[in-house]
C-alpha atoms as a PDB file:
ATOM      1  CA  UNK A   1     -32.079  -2.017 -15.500  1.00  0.00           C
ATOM      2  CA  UNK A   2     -28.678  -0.384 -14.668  1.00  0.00           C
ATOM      3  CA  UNK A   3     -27.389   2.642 -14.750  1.00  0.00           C
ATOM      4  CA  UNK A   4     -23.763   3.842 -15.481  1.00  0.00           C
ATOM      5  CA  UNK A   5     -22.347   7.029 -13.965  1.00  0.00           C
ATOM      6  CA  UNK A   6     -19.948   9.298 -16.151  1.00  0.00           C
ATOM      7  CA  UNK A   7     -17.546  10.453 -13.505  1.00  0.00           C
ATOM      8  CA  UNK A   8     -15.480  13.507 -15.284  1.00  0.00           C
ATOM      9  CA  UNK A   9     -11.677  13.399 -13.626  1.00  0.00           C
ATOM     10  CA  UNK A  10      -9.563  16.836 -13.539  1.00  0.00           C
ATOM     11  CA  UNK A  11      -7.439  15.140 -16.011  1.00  0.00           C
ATOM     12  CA  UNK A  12     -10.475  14.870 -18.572  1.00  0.00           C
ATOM     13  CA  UNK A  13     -10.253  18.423 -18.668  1.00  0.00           C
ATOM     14  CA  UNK A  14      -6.692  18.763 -18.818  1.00  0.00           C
ATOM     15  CA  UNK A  15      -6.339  16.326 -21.504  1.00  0.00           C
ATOM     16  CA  UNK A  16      -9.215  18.081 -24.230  1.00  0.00           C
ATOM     17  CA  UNK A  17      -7.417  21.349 -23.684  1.00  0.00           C
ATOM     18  CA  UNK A  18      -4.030  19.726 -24.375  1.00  0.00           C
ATOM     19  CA  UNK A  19      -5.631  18.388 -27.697  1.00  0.00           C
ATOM     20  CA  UNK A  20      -7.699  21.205 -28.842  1.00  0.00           C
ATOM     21  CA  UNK A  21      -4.485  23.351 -27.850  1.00  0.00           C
ATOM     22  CA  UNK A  22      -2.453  21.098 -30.071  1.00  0.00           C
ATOM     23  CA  UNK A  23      -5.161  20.466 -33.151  1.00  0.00           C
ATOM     24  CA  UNK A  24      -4.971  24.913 -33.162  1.00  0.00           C
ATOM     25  CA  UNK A  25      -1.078  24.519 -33.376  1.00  0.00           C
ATOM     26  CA  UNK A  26      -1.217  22.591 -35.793  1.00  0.00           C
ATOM     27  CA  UNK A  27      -3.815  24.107 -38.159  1.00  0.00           C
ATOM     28  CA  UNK A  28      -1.779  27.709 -37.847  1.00  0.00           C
ATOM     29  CA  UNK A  29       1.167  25.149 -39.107  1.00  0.00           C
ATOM     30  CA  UNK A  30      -0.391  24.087 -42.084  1.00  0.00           C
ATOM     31  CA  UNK A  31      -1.706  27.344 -43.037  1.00  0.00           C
ATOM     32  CA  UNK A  32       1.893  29.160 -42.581  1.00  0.00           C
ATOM     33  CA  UNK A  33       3.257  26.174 -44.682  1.00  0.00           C
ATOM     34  CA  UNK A  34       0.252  26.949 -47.578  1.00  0.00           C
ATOM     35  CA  UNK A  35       0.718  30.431 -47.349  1.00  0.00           C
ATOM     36  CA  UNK A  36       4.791  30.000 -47.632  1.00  0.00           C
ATOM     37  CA  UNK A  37       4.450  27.879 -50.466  1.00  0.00           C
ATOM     38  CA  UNK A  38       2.271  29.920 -52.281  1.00  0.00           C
ATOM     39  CA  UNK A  39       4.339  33.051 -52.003  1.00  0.00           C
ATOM     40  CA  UNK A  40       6.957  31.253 -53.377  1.00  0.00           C
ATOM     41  CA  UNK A  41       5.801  28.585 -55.578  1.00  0.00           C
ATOM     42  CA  UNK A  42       6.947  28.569 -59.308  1.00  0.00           C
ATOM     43  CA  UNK A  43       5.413  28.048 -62.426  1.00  0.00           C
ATOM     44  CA  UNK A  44       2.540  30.376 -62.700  1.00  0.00           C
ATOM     45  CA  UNK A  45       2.081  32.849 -65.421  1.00  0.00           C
ATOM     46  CA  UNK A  46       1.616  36.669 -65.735  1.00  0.00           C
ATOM     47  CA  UNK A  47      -1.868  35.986 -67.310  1.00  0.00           C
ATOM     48  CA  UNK A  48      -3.525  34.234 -64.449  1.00  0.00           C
ATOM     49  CA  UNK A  49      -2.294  37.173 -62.186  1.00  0.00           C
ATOM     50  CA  UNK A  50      -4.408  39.587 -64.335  1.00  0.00           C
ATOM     51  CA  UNK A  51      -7.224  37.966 -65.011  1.00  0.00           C
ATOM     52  CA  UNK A  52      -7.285  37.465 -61.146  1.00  0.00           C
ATOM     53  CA  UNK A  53      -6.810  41.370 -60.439  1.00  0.00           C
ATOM     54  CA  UNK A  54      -9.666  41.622 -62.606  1.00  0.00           C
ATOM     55  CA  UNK A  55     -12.218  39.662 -60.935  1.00  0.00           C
ATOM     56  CA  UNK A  56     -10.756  40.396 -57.262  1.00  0.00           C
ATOM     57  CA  UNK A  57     -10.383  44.180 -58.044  1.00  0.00           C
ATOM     58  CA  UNK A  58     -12.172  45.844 -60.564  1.00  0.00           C
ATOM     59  CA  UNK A  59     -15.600  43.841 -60.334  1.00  0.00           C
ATOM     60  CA  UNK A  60     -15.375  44.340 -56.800  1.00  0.00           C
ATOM     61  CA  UNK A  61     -15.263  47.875 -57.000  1.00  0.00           C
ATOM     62  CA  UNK A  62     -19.234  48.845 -57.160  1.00  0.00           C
ATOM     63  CA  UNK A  63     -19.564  46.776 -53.879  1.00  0.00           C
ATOM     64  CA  UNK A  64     -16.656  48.157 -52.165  1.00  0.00           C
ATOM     65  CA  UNK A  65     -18.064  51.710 -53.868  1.00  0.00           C
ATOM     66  CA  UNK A  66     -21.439  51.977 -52.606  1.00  0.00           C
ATOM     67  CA  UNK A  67     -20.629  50.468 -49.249  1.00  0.00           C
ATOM     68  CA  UNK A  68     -18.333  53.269 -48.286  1.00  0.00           C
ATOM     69  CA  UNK A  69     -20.597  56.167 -49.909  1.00  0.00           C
ATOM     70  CA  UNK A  70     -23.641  54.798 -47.550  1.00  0.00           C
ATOM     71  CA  UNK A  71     -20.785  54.337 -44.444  1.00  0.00           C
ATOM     72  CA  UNK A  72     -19.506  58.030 -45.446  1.00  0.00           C
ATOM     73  CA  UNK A  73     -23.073  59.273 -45.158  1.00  0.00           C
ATOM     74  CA  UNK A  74     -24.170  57.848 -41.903  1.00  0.00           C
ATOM     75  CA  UNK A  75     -20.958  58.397 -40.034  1.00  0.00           C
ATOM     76  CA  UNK A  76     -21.279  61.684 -40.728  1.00  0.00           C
ATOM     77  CA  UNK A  77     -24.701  61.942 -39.736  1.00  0.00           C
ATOM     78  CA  UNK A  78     -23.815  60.220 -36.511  1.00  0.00           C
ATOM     79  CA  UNK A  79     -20.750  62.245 -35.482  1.00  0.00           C
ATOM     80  CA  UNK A  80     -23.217  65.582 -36.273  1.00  0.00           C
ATOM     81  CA  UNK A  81     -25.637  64.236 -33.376  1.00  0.00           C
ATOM     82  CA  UNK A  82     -23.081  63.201 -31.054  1.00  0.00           C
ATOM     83  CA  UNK A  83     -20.979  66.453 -31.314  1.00  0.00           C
ATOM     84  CA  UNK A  84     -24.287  68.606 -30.736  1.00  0.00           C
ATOM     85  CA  UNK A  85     -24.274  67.193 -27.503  1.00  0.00           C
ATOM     86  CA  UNK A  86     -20.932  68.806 -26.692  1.00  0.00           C
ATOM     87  CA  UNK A  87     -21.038  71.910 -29.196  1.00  0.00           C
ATOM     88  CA  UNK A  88     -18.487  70.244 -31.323  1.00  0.00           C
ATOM     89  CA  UNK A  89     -20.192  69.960 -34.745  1.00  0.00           C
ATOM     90  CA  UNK A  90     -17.019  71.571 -36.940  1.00  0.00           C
ATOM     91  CA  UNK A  91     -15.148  68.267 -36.016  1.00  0.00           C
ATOM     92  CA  UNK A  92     -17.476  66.125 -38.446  1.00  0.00           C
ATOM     93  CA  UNK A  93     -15.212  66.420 -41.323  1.00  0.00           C
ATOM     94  CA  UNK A  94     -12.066  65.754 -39.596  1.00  0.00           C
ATOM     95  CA  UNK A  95     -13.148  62.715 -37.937  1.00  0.00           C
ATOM     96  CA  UNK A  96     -15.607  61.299 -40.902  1.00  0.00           C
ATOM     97  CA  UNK A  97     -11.747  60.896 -43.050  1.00  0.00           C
ATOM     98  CA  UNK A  98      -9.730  59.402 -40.155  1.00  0.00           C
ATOM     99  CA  UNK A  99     -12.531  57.159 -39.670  1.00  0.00           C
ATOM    100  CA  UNK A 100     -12.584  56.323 -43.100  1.00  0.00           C
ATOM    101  CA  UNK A 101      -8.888  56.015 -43.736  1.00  0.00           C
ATOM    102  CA  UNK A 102      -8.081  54.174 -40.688  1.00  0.00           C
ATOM    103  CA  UNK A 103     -10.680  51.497 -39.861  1.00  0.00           C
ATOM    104  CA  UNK A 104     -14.146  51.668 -41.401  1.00  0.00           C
ATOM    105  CA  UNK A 105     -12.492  52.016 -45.347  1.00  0.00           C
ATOM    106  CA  UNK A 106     -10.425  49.100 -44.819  1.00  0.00           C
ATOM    107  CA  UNK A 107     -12.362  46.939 -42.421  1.00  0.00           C
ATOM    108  CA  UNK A 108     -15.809  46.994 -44.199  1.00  0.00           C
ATOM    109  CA  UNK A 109     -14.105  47.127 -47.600  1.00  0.00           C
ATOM    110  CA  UNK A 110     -12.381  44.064 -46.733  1.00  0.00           C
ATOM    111  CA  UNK A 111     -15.737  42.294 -45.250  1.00  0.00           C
ATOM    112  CA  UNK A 112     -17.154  43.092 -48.772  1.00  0.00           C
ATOM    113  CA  UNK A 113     -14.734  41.477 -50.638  1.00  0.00           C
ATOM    114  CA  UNK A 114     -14.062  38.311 -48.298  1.00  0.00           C
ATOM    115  CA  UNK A 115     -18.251  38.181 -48.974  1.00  0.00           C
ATOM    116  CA  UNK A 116     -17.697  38.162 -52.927  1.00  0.00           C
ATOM    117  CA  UNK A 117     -14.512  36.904 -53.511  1.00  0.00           C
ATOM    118  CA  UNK A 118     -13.176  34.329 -50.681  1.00  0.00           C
ATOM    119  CA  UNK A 119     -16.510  31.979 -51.475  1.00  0.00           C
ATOM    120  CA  UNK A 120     -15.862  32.501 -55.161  1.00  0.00           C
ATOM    121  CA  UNK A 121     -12.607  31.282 -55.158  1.00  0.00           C
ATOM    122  CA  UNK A 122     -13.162  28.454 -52.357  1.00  0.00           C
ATOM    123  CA  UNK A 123     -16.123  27.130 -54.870  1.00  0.00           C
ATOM    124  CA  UNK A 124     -13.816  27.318 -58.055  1.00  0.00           C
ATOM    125  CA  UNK A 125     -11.447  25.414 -56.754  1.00  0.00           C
ATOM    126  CA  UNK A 126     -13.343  23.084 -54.597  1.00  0.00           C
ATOM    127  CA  UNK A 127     -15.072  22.423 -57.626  1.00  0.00           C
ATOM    128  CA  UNK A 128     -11.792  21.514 -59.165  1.00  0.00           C
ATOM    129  CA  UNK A 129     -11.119  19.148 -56.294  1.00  0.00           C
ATOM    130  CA  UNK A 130     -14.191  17.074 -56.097  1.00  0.00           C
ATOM    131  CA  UNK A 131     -13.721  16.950 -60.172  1.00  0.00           C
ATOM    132  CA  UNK A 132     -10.580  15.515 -59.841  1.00  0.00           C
ATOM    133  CA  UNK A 133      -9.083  18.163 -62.173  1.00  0.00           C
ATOM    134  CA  UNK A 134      -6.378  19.561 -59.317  1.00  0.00           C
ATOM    135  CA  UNK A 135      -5.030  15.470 -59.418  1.00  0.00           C
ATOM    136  CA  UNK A 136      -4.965  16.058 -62.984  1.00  0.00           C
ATOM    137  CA  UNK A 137      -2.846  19.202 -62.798  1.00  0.00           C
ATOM    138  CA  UNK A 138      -0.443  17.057 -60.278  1.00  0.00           C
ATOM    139  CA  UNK A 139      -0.301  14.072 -62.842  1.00  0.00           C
ATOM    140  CA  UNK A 140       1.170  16.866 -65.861  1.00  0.00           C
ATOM    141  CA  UNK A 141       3.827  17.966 -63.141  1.00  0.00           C
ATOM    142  CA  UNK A 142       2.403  21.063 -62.829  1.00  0.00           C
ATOM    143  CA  UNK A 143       1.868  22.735 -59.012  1.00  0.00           C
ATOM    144  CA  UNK A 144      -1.599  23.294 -58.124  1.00  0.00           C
ATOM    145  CA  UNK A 145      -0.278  25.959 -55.584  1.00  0.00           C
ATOM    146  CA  UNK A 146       1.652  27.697 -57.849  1.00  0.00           C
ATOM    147  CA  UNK A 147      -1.193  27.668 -60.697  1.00  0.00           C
ATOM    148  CA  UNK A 148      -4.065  28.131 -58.295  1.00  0.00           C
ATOM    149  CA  UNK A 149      -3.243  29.693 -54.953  1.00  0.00           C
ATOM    150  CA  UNK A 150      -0.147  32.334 -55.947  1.00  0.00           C
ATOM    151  CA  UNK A 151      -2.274  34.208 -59.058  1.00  0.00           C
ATOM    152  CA  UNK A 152      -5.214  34.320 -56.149  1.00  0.00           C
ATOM    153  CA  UNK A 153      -3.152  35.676 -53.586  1.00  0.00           C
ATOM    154  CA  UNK A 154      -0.898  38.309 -54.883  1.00  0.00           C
ATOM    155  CA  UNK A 155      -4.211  39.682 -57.125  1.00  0.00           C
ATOM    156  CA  UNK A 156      -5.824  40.053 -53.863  1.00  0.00           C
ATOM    157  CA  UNK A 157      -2.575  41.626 -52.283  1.00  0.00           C
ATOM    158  CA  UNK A 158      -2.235  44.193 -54.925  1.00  0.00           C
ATOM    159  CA  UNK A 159      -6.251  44.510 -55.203  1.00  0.00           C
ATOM    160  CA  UNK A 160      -7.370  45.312 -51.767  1.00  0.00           C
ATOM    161  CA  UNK A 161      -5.799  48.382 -50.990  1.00  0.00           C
ATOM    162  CA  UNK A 162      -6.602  50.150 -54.268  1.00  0.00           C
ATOM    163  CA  UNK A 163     -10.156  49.254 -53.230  1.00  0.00           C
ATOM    164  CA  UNK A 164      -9.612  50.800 -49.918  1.00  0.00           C
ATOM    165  CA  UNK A 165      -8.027  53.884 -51.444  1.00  0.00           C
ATOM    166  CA  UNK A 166     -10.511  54.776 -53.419  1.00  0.00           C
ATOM    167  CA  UNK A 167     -13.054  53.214 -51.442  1.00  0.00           C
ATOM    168  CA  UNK A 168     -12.008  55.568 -49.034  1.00  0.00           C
ATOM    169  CA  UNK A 169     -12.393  58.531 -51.446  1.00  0.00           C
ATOM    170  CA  UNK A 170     -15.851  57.641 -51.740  1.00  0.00           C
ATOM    171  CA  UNK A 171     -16.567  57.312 -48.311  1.00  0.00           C
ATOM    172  CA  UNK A 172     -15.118  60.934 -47.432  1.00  0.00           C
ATOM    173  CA  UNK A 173     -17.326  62.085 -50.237  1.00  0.00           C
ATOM    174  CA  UNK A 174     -20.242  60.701 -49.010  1.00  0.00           C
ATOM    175  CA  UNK A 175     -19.573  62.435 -45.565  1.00  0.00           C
ATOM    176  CA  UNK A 176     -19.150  65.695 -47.325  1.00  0.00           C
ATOM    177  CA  UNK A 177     -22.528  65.002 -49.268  1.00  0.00           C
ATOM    178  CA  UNK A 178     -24.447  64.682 -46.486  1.00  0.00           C
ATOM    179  CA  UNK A 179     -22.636  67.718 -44.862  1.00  0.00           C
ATOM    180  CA  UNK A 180     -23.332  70.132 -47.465  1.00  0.00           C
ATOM    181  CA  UNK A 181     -27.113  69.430 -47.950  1.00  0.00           C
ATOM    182  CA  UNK A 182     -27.653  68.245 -44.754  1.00  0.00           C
ATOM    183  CA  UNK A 183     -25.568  69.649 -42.123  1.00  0.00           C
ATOM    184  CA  UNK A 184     -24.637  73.236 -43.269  1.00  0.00           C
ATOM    185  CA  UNK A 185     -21.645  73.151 -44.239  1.00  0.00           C
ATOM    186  CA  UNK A 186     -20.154  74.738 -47.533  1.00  0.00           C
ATOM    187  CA  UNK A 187     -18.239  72.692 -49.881  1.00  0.00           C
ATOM    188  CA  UNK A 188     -14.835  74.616 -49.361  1.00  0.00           C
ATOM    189  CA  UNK A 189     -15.233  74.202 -45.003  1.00  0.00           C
ATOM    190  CA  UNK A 190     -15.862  70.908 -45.493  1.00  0.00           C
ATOM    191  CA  UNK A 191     -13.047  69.787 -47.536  1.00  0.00           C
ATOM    192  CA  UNK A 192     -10.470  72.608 -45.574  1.00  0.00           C
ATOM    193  CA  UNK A 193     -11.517  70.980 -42.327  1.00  0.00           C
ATOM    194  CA  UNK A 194     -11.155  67.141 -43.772  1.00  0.00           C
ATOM    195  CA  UNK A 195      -7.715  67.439 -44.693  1.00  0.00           C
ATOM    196  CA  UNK A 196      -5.862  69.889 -42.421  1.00  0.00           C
ATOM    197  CA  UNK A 197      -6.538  67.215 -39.923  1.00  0.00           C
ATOM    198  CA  UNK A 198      -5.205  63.937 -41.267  1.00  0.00           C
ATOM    199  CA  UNK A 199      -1.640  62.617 -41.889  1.00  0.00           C
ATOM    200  CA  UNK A 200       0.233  60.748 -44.595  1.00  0.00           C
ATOM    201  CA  UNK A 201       0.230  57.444 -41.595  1.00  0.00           C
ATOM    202  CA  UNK A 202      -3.997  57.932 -41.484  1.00  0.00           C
ATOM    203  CA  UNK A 203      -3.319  56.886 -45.401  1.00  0.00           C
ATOM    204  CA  UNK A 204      -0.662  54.414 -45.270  1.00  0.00           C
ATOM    205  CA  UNK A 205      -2.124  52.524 -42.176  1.00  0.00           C
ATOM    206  CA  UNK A 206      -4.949  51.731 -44.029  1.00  0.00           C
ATOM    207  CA  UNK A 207      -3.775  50.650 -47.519  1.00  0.00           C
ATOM    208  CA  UNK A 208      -1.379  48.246 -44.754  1.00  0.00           C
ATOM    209  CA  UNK A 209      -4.417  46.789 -43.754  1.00  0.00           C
ATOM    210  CA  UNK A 210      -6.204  46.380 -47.143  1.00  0.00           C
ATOM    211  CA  UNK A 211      -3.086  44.827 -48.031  1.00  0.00           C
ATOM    212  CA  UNK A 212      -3.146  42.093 -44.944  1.00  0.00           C
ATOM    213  CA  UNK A 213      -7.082  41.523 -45.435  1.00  0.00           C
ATOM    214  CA  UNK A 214      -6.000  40.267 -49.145  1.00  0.00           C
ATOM    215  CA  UNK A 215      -4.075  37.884 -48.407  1.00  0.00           C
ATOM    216  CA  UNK A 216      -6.308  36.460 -45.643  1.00  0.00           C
ATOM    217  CA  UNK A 217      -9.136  36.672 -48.188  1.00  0.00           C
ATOM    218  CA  UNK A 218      -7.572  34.918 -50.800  1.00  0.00           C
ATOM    219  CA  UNK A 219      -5.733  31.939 -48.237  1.00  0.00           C
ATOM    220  CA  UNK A 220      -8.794  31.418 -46.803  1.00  0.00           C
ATOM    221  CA  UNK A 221     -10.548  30.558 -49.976  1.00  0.00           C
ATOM    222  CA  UNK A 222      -7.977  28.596 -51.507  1.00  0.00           C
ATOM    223  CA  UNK A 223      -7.744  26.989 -48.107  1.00  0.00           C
ATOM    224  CA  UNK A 224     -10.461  25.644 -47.783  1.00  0.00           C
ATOM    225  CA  UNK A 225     -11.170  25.650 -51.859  1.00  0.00           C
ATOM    226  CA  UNK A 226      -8.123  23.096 -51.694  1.00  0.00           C
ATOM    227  CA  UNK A 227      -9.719  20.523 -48.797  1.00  0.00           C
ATOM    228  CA  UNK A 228     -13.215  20.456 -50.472  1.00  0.00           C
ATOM    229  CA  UNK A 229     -14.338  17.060 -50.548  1.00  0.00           C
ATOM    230  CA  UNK A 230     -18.102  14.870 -50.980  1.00  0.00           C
ATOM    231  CA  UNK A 231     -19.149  16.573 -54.021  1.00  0.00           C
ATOM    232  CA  UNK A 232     -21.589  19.559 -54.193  1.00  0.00           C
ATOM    233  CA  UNK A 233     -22.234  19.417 -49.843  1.00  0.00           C
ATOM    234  CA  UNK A 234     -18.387  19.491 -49.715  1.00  0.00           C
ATOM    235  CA  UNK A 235     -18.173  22.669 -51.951  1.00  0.00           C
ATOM    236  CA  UNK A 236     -20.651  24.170 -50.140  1.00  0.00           C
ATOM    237  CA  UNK A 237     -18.908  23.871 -46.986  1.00  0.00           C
ATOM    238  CA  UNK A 238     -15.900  24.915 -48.121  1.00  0.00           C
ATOM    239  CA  UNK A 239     -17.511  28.127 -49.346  1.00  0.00           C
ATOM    240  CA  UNK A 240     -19.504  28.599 -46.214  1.00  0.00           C
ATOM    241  CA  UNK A 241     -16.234  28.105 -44.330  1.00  0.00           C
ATOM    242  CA  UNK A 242     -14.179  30.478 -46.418  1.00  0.00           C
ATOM    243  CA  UNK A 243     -16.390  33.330 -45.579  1.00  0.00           C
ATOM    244  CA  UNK A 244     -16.172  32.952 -42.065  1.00  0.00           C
ATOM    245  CA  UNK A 245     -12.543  32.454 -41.731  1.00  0.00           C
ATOM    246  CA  UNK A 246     -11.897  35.433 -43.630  1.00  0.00           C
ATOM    247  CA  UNK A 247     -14.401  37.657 -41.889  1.00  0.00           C
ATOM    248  CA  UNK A 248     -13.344  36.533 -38.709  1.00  0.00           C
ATOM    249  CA  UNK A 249      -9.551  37.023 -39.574  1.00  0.00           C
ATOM    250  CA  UNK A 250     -10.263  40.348 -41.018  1.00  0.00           C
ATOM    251  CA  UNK A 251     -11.205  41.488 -37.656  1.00  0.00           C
ATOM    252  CA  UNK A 252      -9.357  39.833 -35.371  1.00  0.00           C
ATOM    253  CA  UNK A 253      -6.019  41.061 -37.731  1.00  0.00           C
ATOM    254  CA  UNK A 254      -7.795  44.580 -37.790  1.00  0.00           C
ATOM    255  CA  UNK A 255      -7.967  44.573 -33.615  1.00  0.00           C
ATOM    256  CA  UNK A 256      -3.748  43.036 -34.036  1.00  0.00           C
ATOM    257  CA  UNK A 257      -2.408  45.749 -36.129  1.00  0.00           C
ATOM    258  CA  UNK A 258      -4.364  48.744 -34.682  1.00  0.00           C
ATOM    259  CA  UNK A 259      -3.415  47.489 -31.285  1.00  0.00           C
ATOM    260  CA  UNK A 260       0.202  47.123 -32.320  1.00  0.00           C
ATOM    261  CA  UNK A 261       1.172  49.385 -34.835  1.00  0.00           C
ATOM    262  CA  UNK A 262      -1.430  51.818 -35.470  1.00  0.00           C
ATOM    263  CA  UNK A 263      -2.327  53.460 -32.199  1.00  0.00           C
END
């Protein structure tokens, strides 16, 4: 009985990281193409754009809603027994709205929605795909990106960050909840402390960022929505996938643009 020995060479090594290197390059090429083409593809109508701001904003807004009321609450709750440790308890207004407005509104807002609406879309139109119905769309000369993936993406554009606006309303009102029937503080301290701290960028940064997680939440469904395949498994996937990408884009765009712009 013989045996074979795998000898691994330097240039084994060299040569996977030159192809997984390259395979990366050239997925972020083919999603810069899909996302170019879908901001400017022709042919879709104003209808499909509101029925799409419909489902991506407005029945997303209980989710979005009671996740920030519940992050309000606890962040406040949390800043209270930190800052007892350092006699700093009047700064739990102030910092439960920058929080808010700046990275938990916008970050966990976004998570929600990639959750609910980046597998919705990635299973409507990877159920298109393995039905043959987006071929059908090519064969009556009509673009499946322009039909499909440019209502999708600028609903989700214009969607996100009037869920992070007012999801960030209900967050800061959850944090002044808590504080008034919790923490001592009156209604009118509360408030007066919240906003004599923050500035117009605390606002803008974030509605920035709900603006960027839409469009990452809706590429990544149609994405992968567009390269379903193998029936109901391949749907599946592609949902699966969808989620993942867009959670994991959220956040690593999140760390980009605080890092870059919003520090």
């Amino acid at each position: 009985m013989s045996t074979r020995r795998i000898i691994l060479r330097p240039a084994d090594g060299v040569r996977a990281v030159g192809r997984a290197t390259l395979a990366t390059i050239r997925l972020v090429g083919a999603v810069a193409i899909f996302a170019a083409r879908a901001v400017v593809a022709p042919g879709y109508a104003p209808r499909p754009l509101l029925e799409q701001l419909l489902r991506i904003g407005w029945l997303s807004l209980p989710v979005v809603g009671l996740t920030a009321l519940f992050t309000g609450a606890a962040l406040a709750l949390q800043i209270d027994a930190g800052g007892q440790r350092f006699q700093a308890e009047d700064v739990v207004p102030a910092i439960v709205a920058i929080g808010m407005l700046r990275e938990l509104g916008p970050v966990l807002g976004g998570l929600m929605v990639a959750a609910r609406v980046a597998s919705s879309i990635a299973a409507e139109i990877g159920s298109m795909r393995v039905t043959e119905q987006i071929d059908a769309l090519v064969t009556l000369s009509t673009d499946p990106v322009g039909w499909l993936v440019t209502p999708r993406l600028w609903a989700a554009v214009l969607a996100l960050p009037l869920l992070v606006g007012v999801g960030d309303v209900i967050g800061i009102m959850g944090g002044w909840l808590v504080g008034t029937t919790t923490l001592g503080f009156t209604s009118q301290a509360y408030l007066s402390n919240s906003w004599s701290y923050l500035e117009t960028w605390d606002v803008v940064s974030g509605l920035i960022k709900g603006a960027v997680f839409g469009a990452i939440i809706a590429l990544a469904g149609c994405w992968f929505g567009m390269r379903a395949s193998r029936g109901a498994v391949g749907v599946g996937r592609a949902t699966t996938n969808s989620v993942v990408a867009a959670s994991v884009g959220i956040l690593a765009s999140n760390f980009i643009l605080t890092s870059l712009f919003f520090t």
